[in-house]
Protein backbone atom coordinates (compact mmCIF):
# COMPACT_ATOMS: atom_id res chain seq x y z
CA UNK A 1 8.76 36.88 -49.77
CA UNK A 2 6.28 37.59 -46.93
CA UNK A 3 7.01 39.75 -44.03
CA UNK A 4 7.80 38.32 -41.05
CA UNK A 5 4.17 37.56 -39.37
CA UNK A 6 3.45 37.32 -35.55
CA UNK A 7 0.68 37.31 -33.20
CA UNK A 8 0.27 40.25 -30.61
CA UNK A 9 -0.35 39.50 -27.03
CA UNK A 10 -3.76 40.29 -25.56
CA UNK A 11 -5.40 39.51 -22.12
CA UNK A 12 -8.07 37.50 -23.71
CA UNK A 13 -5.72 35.60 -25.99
CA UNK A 14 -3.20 34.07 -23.56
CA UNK A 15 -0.24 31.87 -25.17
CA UNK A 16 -0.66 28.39 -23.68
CA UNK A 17 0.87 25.14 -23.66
CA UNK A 18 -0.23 22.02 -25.71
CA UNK A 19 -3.05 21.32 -22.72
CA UNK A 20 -4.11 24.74 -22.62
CA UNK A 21 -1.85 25.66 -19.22
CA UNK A 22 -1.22 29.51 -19.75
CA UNK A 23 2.49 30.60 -20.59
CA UNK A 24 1.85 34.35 -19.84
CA UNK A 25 1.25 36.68 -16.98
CA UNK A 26 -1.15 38.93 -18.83
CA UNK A 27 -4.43 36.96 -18.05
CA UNK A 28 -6.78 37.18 -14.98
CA UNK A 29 -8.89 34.47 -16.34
CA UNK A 30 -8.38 30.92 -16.65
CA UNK A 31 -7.97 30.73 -20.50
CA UNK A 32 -10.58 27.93 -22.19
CA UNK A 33 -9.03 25.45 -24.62
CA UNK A 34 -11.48 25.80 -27.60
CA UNK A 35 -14.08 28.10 -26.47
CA UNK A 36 -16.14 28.52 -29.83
CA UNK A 37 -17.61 25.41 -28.65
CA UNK A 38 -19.64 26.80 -25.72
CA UNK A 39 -19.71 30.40 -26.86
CA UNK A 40 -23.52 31.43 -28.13
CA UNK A 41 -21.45 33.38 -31.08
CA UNK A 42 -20.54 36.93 -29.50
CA UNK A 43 -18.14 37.36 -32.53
CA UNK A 44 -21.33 37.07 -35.05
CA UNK A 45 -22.60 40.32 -33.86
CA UNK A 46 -19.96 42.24 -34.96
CA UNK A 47 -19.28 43.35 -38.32
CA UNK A 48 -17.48 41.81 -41.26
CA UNK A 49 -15.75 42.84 -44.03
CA UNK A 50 -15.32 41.01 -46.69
CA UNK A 51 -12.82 41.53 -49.56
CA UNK A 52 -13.54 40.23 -53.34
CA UNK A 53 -11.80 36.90 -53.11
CA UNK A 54 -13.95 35.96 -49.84
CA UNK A 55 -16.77 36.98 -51.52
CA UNK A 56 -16.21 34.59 -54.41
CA UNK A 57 -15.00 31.87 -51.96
CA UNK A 58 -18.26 32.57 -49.88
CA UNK A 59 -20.64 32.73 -52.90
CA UNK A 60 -19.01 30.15 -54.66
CA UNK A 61 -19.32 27.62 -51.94
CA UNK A 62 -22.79 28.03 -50.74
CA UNK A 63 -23.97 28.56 -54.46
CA UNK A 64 -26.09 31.64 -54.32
CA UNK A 65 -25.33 34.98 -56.32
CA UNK A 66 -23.48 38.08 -55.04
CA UNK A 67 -26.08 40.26 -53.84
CA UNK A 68 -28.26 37.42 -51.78
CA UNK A 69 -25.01 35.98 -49.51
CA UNK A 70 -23.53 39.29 -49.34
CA UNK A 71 -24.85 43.35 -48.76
CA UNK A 72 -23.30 46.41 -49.96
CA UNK A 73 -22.66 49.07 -47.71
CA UNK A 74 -21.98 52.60 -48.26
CA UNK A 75 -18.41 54.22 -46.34
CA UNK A 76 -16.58 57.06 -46.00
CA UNK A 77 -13.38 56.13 -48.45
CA UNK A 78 -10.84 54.13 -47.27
CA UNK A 79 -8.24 51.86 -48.85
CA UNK A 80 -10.52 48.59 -48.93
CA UNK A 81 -13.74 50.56 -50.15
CA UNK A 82 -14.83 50.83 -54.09
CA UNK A 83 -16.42 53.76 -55.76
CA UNK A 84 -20.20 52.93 -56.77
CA UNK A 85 -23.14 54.74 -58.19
CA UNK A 86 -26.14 54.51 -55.16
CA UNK A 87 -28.08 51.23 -56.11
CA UNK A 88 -31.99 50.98 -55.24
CA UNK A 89 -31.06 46.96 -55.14
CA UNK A 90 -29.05 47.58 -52.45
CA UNK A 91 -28.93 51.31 -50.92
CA UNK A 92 -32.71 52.62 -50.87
CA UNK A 93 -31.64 56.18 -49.46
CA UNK A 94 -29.85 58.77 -50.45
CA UNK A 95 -29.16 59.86 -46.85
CA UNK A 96 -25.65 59.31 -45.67
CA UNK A 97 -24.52 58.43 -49.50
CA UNK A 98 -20.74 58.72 -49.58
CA UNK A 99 -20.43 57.83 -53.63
CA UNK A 100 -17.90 54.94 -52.02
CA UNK A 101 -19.11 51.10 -50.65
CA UNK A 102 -17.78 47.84 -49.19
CA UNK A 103 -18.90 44.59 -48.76
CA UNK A 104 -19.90 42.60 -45.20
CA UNK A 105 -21.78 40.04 -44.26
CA UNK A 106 -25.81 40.48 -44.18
CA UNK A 107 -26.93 41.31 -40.35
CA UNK A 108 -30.51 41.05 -38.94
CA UNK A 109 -31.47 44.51 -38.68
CA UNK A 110 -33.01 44.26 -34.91
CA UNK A 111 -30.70 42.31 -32.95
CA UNK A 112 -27.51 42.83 -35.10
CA UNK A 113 -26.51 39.07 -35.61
CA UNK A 114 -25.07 37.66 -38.76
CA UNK A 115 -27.41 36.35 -40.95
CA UNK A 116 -25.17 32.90 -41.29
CA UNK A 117 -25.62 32.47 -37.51
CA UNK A 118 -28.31 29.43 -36.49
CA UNK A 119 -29.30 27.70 -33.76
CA UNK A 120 -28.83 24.01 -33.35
CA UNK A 121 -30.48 22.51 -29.94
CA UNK A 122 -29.25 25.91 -27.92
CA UNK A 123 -25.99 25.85 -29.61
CA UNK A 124 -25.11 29.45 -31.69
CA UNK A 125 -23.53 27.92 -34.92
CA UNK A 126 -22.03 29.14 -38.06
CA UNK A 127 -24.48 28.01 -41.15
CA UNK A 128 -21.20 28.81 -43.64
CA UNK A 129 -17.93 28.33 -41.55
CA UNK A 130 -16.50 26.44 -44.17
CA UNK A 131 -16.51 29.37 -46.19
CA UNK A 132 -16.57 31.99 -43.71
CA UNK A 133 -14.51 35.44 -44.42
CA UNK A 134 -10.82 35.61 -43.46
CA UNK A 135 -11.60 38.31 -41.11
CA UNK A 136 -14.25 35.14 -39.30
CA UNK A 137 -11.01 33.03 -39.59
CA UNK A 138 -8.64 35.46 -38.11
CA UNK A 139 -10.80 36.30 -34.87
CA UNK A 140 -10.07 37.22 -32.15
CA UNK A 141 -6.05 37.68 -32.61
CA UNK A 142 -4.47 40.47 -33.32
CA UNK A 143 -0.84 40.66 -35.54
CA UNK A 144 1.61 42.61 -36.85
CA UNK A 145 4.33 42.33 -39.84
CA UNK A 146 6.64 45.27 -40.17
CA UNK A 147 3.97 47.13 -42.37
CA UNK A 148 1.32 46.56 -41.25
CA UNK A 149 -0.55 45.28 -37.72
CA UNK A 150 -4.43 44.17 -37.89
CA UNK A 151 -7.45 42.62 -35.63
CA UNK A 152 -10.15 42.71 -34.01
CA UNK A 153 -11.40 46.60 -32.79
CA UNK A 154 -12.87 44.53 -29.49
CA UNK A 155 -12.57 40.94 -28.75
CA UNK A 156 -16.30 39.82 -27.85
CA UNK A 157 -14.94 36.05 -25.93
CA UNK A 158 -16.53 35.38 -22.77
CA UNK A 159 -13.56 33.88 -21.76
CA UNK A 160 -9.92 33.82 -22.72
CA UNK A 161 -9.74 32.27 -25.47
CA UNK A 162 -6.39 29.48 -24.88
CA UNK A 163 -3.85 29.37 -27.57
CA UNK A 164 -2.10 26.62 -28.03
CA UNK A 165 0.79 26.16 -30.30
CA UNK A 166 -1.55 24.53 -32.63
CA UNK A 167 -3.96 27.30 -32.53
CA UNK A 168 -1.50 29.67 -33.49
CA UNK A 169 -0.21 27.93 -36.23
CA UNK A 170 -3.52 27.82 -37.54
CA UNK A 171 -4.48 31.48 -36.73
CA UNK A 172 -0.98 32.30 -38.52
CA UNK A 173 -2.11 30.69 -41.99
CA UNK A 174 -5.65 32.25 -41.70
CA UNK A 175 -3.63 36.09 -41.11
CA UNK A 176 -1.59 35.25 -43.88
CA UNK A 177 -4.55 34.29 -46.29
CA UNK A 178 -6.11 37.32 -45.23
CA UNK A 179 -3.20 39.67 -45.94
CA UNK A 180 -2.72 37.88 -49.34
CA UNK A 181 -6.51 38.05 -50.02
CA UNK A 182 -6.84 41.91 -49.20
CA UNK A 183 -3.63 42.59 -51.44
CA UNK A 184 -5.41 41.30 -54.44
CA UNK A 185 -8.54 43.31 -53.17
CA UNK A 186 -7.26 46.44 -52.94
CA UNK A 187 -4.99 46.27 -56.36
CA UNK A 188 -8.01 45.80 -57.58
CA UNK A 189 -10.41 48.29 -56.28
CA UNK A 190 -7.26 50.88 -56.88
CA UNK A 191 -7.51 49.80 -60.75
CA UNK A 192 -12.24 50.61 -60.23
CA UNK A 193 -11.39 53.24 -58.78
CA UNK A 194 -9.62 55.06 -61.47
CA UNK A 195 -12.27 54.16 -63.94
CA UNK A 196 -14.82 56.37 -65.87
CA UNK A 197 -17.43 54.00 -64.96
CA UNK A 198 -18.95 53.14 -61.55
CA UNK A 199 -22.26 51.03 -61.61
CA UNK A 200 -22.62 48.30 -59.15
CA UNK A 201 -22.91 45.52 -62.02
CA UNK A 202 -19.88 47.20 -63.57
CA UNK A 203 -18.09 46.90 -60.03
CA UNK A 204 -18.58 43.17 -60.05
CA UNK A 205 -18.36 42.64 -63.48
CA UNK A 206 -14.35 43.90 -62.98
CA UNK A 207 -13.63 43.02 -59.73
CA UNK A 208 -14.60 40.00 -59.19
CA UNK A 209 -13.02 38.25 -62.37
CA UNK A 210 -9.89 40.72 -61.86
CA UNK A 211 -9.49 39.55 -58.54
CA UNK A 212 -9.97 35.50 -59.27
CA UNK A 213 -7.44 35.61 -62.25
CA UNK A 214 -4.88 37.16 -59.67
CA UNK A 215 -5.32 34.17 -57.49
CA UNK A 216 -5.81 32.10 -60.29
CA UNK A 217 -9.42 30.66 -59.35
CA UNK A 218 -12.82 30.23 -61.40
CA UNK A 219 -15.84 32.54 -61.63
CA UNK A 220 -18.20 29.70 -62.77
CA UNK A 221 -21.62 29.82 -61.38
CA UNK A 222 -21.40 33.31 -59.87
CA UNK A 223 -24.03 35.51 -60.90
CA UNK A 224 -24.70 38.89 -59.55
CA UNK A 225 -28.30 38.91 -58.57
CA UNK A 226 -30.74 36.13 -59.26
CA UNK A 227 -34.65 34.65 -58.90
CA UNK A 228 -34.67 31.58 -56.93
CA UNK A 229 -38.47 30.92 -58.54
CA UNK A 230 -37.22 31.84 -62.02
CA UNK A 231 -34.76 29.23 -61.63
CA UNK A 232 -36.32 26.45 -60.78
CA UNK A 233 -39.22 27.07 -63.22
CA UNK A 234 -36.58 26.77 -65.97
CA UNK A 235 -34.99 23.97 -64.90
CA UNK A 236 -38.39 22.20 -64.85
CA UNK A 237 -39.36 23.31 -68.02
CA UNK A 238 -35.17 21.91 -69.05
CA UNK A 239 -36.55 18.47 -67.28
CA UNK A 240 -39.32 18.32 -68.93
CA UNK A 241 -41.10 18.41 -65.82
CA UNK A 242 -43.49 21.64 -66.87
CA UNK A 243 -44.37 22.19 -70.32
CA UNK A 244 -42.72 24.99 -72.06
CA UNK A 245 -44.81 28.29 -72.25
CA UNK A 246 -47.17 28.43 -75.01
């Protein structure tokens, strides 16, 4: 049985009524009903985990393998992070090595924005937020169980964002899913972690199909690393489209 689950109160996260009319004393502001829609995307400058089960969910969905939707970064050990040999694929220095990684989502390296973030006529957009991360999903609130208590580090809104008693309910099954989804990913990465070997294509090669039979979903499709060019030139050559090589 899950542990009791509730959101924690925070001045830019006021409790509101079904029109958005606040229900708490803890807010300057006005709080917006459904802000994401004017915000230019504050939240997609901030960093993103991702655990093993949003990475296949991610990957998965926008069809591309591991190492082009996702980037591997190297951390000081913690309970969510794997031990991992350095990679030149994805960790070109030795500087700052730790011997332990995790995975976020890719960032533009000058003005720190998510790489999923686009622009449509003015408007900041997510290009994946079908299958954006649980920690995307779970933004900006902040919860506890009697465990554990997670969120945000700083909530980026312009505004209060309003929650209604819809919103929470929704925010609620997104914490939940996230909880869930980190269980799996750090029973898993606790199982790497005590193994003799620690390559990146080993990493993935366990984890991720430990981690999908836990929640009982498919691999199929997901490849590690891949050529876009090779690709298609094989699939031409399949079609019949190019010759075969002499």
């Amino acid at each position: 049985m899950s542990e009791p689950l509730r959101l924690t109160p925070h001045p830019l996260t006021p409790r509101c009524d079904e029109n958005g009319a606040p229900q708490t004393k803890i807010a300057p502001y006005k709080p917006v009903v459904e802000p994401c829609r004017a915000c230019p995307g504050h939240c997609c400058h901030l960093r993103v985990k991702v655990s093993l089960l949003d990475a296949i969910e991610l990957c998965r969905t926008i069809d591309v393998p591991l190492l082009a939707a996702l980037r591997v970064r190297t951390v000081k050990p913690h309970e969510h992070s794997f031990r991992v040999e350095r990679d030149p694929r994805v960790i070109e220095s030795v500087d700052g090595w730790t011997g332990h990684a995790e995975l976020e989502l890719p960032r533009d390296e000058d003005s720190g924005r998510c790489h999923y973030l686009t622009d449509v006529g003015g408007f900041q957009r997510c290009a994946v937020y079908g299958a954006r991360p649980t920690g995307c999903r779970t933004y900006p609130v902040g919860w506890t169980t009697e465990t554990q208590r997670g969120g945000p580090g700083a909530v980026a809104c312009p505004v209060p964002y309003a929650l209604r008693p819809q919103d929470e309910r929704r925010f609620l099954e997104h914490v939940q899913l996230a909880i869930d989804r980190w269980a799996i990913h750090d029973a898993v990465v606790a199982a790497w972690n005590e193994r003799d070997a620690h390559g990146l294509d080993d990493f993935f090669a366990f984890a991720i199909d430990a981690a999908a039979e836990r929640a009982g979903e498919s691999t199929a499709r997901l490849e590690v690393e891949g050529d876009a060019e090779r690709e298609l030139y094989a699939q031409q050559i399949a079609s019949g489209v190019l010759p075969p090589p002499a």
